[in-house]
C-alpha atoms as a PDB file:
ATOM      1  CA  UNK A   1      19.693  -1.237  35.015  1.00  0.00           C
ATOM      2  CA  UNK A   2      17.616  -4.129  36.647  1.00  0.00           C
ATOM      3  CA  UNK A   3      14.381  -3.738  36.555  1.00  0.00           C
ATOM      4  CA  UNK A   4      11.853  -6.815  36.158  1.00  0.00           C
ATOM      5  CA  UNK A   5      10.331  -6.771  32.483  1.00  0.00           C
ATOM      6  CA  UNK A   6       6.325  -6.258  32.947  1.00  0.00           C
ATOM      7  CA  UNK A   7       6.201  -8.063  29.552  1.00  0.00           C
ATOM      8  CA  UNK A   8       7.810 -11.351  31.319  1.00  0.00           C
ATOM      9  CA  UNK A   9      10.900 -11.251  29.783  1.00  0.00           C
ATOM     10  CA  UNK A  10      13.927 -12.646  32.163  1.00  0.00           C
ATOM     11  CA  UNK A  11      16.514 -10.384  30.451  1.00  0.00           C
ATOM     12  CA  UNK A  12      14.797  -7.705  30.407  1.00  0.00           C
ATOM     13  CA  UNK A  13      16.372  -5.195  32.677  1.00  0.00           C
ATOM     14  CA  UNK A  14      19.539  -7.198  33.165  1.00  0.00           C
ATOM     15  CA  UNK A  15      21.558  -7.429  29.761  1.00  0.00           C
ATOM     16  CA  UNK A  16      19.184  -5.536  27.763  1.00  0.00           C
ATOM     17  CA  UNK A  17      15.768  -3.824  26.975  1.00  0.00           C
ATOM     18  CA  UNK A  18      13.085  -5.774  25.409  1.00  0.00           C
ATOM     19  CA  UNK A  19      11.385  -4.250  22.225  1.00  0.00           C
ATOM     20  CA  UNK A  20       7.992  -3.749  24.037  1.00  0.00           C
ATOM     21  CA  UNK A  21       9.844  -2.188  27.368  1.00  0.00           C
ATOM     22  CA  UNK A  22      11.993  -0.504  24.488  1.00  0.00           C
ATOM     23  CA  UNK A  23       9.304   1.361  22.566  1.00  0.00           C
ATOM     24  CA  UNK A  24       7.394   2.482  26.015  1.00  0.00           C
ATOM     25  CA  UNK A  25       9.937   4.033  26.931  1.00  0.00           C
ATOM     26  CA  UNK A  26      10.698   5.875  23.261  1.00  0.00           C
ATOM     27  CA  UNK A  27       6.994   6.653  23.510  1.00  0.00           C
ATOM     28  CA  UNK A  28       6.751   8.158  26.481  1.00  0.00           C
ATOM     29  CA  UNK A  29      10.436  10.341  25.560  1.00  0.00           C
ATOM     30  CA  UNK A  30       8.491  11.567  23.180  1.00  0.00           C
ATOM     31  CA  UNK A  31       5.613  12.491  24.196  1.00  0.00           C
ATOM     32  CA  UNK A  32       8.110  15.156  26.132  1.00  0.00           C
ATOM     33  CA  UNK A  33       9.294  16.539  23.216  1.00  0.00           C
ATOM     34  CA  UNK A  34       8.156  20.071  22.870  1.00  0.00           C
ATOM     35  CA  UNK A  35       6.337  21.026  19.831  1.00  0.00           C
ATOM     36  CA  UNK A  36       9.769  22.748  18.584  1.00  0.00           C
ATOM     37  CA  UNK A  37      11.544  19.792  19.393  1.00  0.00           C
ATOM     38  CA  UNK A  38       9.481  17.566  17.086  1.00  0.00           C
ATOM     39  CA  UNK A  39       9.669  19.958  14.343  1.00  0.00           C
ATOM     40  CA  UNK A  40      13.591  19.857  14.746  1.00  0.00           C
ATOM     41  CA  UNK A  41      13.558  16.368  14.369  1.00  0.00           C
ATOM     42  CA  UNK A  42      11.532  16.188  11.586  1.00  0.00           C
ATOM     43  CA  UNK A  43      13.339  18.595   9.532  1.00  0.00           C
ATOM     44  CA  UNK A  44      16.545  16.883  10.291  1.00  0.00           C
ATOM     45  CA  UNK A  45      15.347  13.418   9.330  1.00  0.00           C
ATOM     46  CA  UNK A  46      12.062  13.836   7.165  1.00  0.00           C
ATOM     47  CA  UNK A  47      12.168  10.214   6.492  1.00  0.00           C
ATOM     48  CA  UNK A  48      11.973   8.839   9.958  1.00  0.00           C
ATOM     49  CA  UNK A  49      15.158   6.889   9.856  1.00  0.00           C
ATOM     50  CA  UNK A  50      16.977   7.778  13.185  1.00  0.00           C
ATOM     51  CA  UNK A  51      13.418   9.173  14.723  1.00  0.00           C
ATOM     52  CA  UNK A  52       9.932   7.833  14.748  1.00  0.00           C
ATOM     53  CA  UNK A  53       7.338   9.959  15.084  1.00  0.00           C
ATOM     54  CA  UNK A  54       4.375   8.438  16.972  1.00  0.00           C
ATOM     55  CA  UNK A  55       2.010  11.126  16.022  1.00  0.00           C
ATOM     56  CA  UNK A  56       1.676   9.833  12.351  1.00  0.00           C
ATOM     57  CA  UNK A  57       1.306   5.944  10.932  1.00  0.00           C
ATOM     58  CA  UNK A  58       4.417   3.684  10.860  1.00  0.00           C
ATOM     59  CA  UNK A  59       5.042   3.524   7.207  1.00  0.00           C
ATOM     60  CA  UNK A  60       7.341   0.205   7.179  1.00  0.00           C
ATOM     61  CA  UNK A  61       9.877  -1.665   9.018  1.00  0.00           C
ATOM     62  CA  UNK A  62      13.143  -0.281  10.690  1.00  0.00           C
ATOM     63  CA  UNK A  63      14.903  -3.758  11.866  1.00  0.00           C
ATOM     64  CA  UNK A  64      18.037  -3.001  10.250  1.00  0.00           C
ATOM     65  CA  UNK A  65      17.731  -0.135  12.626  1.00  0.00           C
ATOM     66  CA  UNK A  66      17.160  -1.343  15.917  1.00  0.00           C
ATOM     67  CA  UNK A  67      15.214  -4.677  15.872  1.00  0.00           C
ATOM     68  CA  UNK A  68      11.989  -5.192  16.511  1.00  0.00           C
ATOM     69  CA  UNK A  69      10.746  -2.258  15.340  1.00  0.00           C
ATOM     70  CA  UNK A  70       7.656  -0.614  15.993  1.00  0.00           C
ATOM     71  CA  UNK A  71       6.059  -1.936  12.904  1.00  0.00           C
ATOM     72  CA  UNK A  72       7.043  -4.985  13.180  1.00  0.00           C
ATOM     73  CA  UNK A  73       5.606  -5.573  16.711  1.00  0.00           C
ATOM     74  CA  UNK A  74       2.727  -3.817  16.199  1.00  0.00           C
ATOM     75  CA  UNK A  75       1.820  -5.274  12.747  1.00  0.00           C
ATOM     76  CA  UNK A  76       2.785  -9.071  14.277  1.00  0.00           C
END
């Protein structure tokens, strides 16, 4: 892993992902879920705690999950 951050963030890429590089790349894993897939995980974790499902509203902050979270840097 060492990729140049588009976000301009010098680690980025080297010693870890930023959040921003971080939730592209969730986003677009996502978006190749199948249909089944997504129902899977939402019947596993209704609550969105080890998921996020980025066809429906954040409903609050996950930091103590994996900081930032997607609230948090979209809400900042």
């Amino acid at each position: 892993m060492n990729r140049k951050c588009k976000h301009g963030d010098s680690a980025c890429g080297v010693y870890w992902t930023c959040g921003k590089c971080s939730d592209e790349e969730n986003r677009a894993a996502y978006a190749r879920l199948t249909p089944k897939e997504k129902a899977y995980d939402n019947m596993v974790d209704p609550l969105g705690w080890y998921h996020t499902d980025y066809d429906r509203e954040a409903t609050g902050c996950s930091c103590h999950i994996n900081p930032p979270c997607q609230w948090c840097v979209e809400n900042s």
